[in-house]
Protein backbone atom coordinates (compact mmCIF):
# COMPACT_ATOMS: atom_id res chain seq x y z
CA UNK A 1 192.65 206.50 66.78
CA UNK A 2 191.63 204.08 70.02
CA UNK A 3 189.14 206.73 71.03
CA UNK A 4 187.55 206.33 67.14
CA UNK A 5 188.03 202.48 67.55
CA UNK A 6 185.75 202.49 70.51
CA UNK A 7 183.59 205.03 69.28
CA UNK A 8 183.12 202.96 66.11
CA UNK A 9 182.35 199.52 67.85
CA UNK A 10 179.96 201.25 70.68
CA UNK A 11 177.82 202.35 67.32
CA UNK A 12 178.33 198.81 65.99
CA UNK A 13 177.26 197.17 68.87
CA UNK A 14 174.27 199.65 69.71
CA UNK A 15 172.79 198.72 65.41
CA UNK A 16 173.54 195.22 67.14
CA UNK A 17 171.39 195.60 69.93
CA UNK A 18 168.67 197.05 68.07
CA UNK A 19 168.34 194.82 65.52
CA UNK A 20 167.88 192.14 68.16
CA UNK A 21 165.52 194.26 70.13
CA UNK A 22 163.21 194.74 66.99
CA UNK A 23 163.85 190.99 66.17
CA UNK A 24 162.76 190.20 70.24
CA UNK A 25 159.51 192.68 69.46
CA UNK A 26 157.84 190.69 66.64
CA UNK A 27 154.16 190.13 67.57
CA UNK A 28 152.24 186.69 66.59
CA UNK A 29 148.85 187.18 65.57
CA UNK A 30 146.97 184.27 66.85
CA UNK A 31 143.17 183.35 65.94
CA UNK A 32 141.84 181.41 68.78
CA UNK A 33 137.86 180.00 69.90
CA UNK A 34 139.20 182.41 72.63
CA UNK A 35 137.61 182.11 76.18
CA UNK A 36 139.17 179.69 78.88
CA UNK A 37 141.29 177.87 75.90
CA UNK A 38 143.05 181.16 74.76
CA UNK A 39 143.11 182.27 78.73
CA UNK A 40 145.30 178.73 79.03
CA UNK A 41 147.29 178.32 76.36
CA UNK A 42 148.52 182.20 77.23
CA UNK A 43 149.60 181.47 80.58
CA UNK A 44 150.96 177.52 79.35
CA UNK A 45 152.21 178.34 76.09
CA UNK A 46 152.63 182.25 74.83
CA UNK A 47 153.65 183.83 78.61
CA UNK A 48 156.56 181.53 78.17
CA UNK A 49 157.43 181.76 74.98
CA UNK A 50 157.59 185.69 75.05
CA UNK A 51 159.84 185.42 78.12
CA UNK A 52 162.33 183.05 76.16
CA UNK A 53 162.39 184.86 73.20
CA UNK A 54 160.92 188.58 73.38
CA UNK A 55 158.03 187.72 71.01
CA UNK A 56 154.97 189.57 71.81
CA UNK A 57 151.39 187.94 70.90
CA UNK A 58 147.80 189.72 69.33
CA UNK A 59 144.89 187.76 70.09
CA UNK A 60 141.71 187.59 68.00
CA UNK A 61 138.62 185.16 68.66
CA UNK A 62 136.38 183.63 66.38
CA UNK A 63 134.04 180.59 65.97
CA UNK A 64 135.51 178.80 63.29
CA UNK A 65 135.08 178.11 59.78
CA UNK A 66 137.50 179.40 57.40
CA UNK A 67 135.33 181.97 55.29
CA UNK A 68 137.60 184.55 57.16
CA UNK A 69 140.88 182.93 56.14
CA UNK A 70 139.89 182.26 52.78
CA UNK A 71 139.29 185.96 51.96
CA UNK A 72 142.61 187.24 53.65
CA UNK A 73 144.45 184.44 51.47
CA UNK A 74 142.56 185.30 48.51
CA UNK A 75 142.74 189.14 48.81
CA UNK A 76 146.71 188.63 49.49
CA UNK A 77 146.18 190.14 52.91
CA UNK A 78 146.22 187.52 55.85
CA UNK A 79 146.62 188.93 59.05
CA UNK A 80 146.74 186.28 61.00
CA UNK A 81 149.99 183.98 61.94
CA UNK A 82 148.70 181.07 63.89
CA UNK A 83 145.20 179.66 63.61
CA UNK A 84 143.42 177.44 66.05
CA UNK A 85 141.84 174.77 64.10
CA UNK A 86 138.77 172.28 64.19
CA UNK A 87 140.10 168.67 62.74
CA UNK A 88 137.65 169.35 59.92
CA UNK A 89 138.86 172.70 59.16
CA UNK A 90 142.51 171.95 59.63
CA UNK A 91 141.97 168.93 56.74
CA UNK A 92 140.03 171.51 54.30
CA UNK A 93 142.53 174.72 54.68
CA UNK A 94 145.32 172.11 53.95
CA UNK A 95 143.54 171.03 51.11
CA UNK A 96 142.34 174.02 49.22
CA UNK A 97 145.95 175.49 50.43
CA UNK A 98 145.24 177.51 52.69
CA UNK A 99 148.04 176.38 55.46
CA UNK A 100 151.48 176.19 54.69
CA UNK A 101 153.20 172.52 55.02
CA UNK A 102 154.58 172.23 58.12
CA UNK A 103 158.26 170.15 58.41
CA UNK A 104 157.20 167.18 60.76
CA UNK A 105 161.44 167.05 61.66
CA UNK A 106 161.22 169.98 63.26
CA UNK A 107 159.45 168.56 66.07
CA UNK A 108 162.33 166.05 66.51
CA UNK A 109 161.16 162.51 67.84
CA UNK A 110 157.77 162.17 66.96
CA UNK A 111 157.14 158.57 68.13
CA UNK A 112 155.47 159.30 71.49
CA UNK A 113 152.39 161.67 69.37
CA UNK A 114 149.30 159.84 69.52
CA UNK A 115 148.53 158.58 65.85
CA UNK A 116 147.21 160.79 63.74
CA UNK A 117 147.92 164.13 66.00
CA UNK A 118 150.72 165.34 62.99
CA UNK A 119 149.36 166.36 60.21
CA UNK A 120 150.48 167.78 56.63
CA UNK A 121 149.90 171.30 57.26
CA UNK A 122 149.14 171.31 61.21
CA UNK A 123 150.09 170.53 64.66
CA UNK A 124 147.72 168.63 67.43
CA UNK A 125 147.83 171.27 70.08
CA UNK A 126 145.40 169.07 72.70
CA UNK A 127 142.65 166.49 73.02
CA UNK A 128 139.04 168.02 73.54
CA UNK A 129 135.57 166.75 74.28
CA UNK A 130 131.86 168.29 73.60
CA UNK A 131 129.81 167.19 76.20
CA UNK A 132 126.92 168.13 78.19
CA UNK A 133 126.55 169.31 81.78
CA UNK A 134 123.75 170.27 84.29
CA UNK A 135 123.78 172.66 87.20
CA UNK A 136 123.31 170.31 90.18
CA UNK A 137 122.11 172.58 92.47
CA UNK A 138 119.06 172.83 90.07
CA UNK A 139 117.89 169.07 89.19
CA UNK A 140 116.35 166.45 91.70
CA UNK A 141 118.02 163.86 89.82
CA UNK A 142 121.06 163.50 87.87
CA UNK A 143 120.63 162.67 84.03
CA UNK A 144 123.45 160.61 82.98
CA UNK A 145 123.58 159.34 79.49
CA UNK A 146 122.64 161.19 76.02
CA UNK A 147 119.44 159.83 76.22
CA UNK A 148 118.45 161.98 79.04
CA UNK A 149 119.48 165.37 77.20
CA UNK A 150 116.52 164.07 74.83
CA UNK A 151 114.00 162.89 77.44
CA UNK A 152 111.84 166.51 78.00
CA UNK A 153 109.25 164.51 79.72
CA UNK A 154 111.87 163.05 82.59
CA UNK A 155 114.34 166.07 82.69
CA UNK A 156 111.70 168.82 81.57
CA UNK A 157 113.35 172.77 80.53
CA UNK A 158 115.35 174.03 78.34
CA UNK A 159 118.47 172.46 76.33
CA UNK A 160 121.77 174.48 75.29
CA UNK A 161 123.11 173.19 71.73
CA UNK A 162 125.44 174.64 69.86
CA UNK A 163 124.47 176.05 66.17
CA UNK A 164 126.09 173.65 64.05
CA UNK A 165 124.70 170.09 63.37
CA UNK A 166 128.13 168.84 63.95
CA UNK A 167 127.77 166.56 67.15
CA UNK A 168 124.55 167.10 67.70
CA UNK A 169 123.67 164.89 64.45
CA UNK A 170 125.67 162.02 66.68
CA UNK A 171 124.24 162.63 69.97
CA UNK A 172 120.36 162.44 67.96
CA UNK A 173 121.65 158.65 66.76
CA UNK A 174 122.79 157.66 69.30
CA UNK A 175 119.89 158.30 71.97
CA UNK A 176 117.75 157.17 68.87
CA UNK A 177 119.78 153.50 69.39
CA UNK A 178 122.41 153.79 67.34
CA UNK A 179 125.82 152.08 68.97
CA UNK A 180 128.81 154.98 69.39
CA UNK A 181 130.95 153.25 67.25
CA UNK A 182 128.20 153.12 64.23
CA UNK A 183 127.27 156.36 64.58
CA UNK A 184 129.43 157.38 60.94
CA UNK A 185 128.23 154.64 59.36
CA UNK A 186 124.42 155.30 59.77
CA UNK A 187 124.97 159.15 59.45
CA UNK A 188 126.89 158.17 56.30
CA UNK A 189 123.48 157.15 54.77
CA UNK A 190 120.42 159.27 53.66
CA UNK A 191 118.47 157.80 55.67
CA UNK A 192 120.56 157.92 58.62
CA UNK A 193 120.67 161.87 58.23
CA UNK A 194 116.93 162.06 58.14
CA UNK A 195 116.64 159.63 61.64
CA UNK A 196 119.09 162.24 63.16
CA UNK A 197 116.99 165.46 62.39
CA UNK A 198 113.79 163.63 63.09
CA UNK A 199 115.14 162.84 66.76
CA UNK A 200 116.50 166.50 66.76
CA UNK A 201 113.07 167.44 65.96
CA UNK A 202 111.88 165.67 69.27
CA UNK A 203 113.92 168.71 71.53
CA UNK A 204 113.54 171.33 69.02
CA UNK A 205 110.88 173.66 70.83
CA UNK A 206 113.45 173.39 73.85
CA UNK A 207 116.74 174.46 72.46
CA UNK A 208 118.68 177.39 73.07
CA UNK A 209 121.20 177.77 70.12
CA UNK A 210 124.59 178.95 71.11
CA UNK A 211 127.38 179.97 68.73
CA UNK A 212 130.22 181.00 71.30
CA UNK A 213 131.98 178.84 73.57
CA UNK A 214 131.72 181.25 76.45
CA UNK A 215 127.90 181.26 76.06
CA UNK A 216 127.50 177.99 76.85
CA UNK A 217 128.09 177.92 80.45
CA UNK A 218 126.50 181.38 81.03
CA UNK A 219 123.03 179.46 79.69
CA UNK A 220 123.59 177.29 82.50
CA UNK A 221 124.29 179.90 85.27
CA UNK A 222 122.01 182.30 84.07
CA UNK A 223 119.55 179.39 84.39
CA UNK A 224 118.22 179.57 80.68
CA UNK A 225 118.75 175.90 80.48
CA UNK A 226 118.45 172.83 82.52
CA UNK A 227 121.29 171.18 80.31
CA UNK A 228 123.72 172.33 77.95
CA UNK A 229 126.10 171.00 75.25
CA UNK A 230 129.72 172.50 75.80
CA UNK A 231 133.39 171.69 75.31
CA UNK A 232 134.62 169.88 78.53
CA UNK A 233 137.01 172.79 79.33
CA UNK A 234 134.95 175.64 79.61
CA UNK A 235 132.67 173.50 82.08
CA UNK A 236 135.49 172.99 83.92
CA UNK A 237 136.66 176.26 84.04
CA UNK A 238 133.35 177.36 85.28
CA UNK A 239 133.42 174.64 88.24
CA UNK A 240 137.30 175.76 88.97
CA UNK A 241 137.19 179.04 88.70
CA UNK A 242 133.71 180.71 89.16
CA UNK A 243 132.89 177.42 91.81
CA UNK A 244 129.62 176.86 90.29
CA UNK A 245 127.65 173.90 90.71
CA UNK A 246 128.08 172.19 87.37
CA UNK A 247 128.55 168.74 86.83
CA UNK A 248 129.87 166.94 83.48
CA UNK A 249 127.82 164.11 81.61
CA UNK A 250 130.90 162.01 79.72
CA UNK A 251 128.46 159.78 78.28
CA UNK A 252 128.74 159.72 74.19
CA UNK A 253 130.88 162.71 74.45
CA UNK A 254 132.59 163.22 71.30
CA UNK A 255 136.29 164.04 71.20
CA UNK A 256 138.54 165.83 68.62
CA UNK A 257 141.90 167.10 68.56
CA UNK A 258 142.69 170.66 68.66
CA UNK A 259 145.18 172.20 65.75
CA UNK A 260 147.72 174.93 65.04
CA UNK A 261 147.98 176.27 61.51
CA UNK A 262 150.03 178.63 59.68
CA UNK A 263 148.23 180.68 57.34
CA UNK A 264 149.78 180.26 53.72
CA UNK A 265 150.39 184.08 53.76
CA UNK A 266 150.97 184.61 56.87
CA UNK A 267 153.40 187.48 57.57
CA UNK A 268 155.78 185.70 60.45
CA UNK A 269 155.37 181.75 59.42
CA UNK A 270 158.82 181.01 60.83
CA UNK A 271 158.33 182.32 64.37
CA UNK A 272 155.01 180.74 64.46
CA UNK A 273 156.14 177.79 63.30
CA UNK A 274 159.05 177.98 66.35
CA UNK A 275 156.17 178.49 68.31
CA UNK A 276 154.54 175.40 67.39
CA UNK A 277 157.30 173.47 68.22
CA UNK A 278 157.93 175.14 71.48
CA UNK A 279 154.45 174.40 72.85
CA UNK A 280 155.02 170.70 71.19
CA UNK A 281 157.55 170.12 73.61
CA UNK A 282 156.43 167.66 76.15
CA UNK A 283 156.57 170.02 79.69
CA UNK A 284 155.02 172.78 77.49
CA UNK A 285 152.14 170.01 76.40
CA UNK A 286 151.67 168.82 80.06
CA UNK A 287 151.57 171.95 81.61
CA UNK A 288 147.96 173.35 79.40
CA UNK A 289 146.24 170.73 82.14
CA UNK A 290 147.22 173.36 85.07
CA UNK A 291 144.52 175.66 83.66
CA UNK A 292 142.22 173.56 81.48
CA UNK A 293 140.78 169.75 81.35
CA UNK A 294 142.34 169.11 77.96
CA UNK A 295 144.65 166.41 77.35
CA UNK A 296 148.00 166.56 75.52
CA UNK A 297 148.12 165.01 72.32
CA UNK A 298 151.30 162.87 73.09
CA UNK A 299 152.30 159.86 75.21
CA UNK A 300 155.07 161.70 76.77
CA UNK A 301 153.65 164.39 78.03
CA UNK A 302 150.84 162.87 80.36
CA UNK A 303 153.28 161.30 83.06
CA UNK A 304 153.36 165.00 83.81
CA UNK A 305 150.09 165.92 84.47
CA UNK A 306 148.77 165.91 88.01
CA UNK A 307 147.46 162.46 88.54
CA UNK A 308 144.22 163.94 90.33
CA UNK A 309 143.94 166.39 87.27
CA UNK A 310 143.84 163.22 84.72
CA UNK A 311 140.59 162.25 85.93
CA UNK A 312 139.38 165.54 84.55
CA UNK A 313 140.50 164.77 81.33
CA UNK A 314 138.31 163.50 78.38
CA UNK A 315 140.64 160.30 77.66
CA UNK A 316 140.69 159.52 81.21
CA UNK A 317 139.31 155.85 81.62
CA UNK A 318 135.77 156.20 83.35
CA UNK A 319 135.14 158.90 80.81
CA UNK A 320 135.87 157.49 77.70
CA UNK A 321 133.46 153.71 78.00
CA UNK A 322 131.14 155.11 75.32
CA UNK A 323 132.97 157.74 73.69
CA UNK A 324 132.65 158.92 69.83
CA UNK A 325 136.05 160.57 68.07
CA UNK A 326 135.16 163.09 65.66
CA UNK A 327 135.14 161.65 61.84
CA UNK A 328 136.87 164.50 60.44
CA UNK A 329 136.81 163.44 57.18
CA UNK A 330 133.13 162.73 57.10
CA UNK A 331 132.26 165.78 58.30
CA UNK A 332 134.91 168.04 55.68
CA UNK A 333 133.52 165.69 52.85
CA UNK A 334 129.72 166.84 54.26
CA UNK A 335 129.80 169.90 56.19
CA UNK A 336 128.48 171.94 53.20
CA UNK A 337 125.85 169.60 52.83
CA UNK A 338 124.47 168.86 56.07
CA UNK A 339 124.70 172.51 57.17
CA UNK A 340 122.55 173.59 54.23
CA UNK A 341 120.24 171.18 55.26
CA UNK A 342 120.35 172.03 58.82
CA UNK A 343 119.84 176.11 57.76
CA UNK A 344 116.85 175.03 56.06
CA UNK A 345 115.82 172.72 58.99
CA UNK A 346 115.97 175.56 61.95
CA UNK A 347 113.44 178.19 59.52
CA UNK A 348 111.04 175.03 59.23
């Protein structure tokens, strides 16, 4: 009777065991922009998170947009878990639905989140910048505002830009005249969207369109371009890691926060919604600046941060004098708009 006792309880606790080994095996599909950001937040964020709790992750990369999203959601198919999300995008999939809500208490204190980094339906994950760089070893002198990415006569050669009019619409105003801090305002106007392609036109013959953030630095290396428009980390990434000669223009650079969503059908919204809140965590936050110059979206978390690293960062002081925070809701109220224009623009 003992001997069936045990037998019955070593069966018991061997179910036991595997249901928590096939619990500890779930995998998180995550959509990322991929590169040096998914590189980082896998060694900050996922590495750790699998070692806590088992979970395994599947990475995909894409360029953003939600065209993708929309037809999983629609065809009741979504693949995806955890989406990396433009401010822009994260405001539209909440609003057509597309994210689920996400419960701001489980977070716990939110108080030390920069304003406006907790959304309805998504999760700051980091502060980012686009800016521009130039390959040192390359240029007699050293351009240094916006204005010189538009002077061809000064800085002659090639420009890197990526394919969207998003930014580059506020960099054209700007070395136009336009003050940082008016740049919505004019761009807000007709007339003001018609100054900013007719300064694009200006550099038009010289750009080199990019539409991945990996290319952008490879343009510079591969000596394609004299300058290039890129996020801030994957120029740093290439000066860290691949010790090439780039240096970072700050000037105008315009700065966004980075978001997780969970897709409305997504197949394991609870773990990645754990997940969320794991990275959240103000260590987990901090420790994304050990492998990439983006800042953590709360208060907390930047006493932690290497104080040599900070000056890396986009929202440290000597690079933020003349910088321009994304307008997400101008640009989900416009995108449509202004990128139909902007199709037509590059055939013309």
């Amino acid at each position: 009777m003992r001997t069936q006792l045990k037998a019955q309880c070593a069966a018991l606790a061997l179910l036991a065991f595997a249901g928590v080994t096939t619990q500890a095996a779930e995998t998180l599909n995550v959509v990322t922009f991929g590169g040096a950001f998914e590189a980082a937040a896998k060694k900050a964020w996922m590495d750790p998170f699998t070692q806590a709790n088992g979970t395994q992750f599947s990475l995909e990369s894409y360029d953003g947009g939600l065209a993708k999203l929309a037809a999983m959601e629609q065809a009741k198919n979504t693949t995806w878990d955890l989406i990396d999300l433009e401010t822009n995008d994260a405001i539209t999939a909440c609003d057509e639905g597309l994210l689920k809500k996400f419960d701001k208490k489980s977070l716990g204190n939110t108080s030390d989140f920069i304003p406006g980094s907790i959304s309805e339906c998504a999760v700051a994950s980091m502060v980012w910048s686009t800016v521009y760089a130039y390959d040192s070893s390359k240029l007699k002198s050293a351009p240094t505002t916006v204005n010189d990415f538009f002077d061809v006569q000064k800085f002659p050669g090639k420009r890197g830009l990526r394919k969207s009019p998003k930014v580059a619409m506020e960099w054209a105003l700007i070395a136009d005249g336009v003050d940082p801090k008016d740049v919505y305002k004019v761009l807000g106007t007709p007339a003001g969207v018609d100054r900013a392609f007719r300064k694009l036109d200006t550099i038009k013959k010289n750009i080199v369109w990019w539409e991945s953030g990996a290319q952008a630095p490879q343009l510079l290396a591969d000596g394609a371009v004299v300058m290039v428009q890129a996020y801030n980390g994957r120029i740093d990434d290439a000066i860290r890691k691949d010790h090439k000669p780039f240096k970072t223009v700050w000037d105008a650079q315009v700065y966004d926060f980075e978001w997780w969503g969970v897709p409305s059908g997504a197949k394991h919204a609870d773990l990645a919604s754990r997940f969320i809140v794991s990275q959240a965590q103000p260590k987990a936050s901090a420790d994304l600046a050990k492998y990439i110059a983006y800042a953590p979206p709360r208060k907390d978390a930047v006493a932690l941060v290497d104080k040599q690293r900070l000056a890396d960062m986009p929202t440290a002081p000597a690079n933020f004098k003349r910088a321009v925070q994304i307008n997400a809701n101008f640009w989900a109220d416009n995108a449509d708009a202004i990128n139909k224009r902007f199709q037509v623009w590059l055939t013309q």
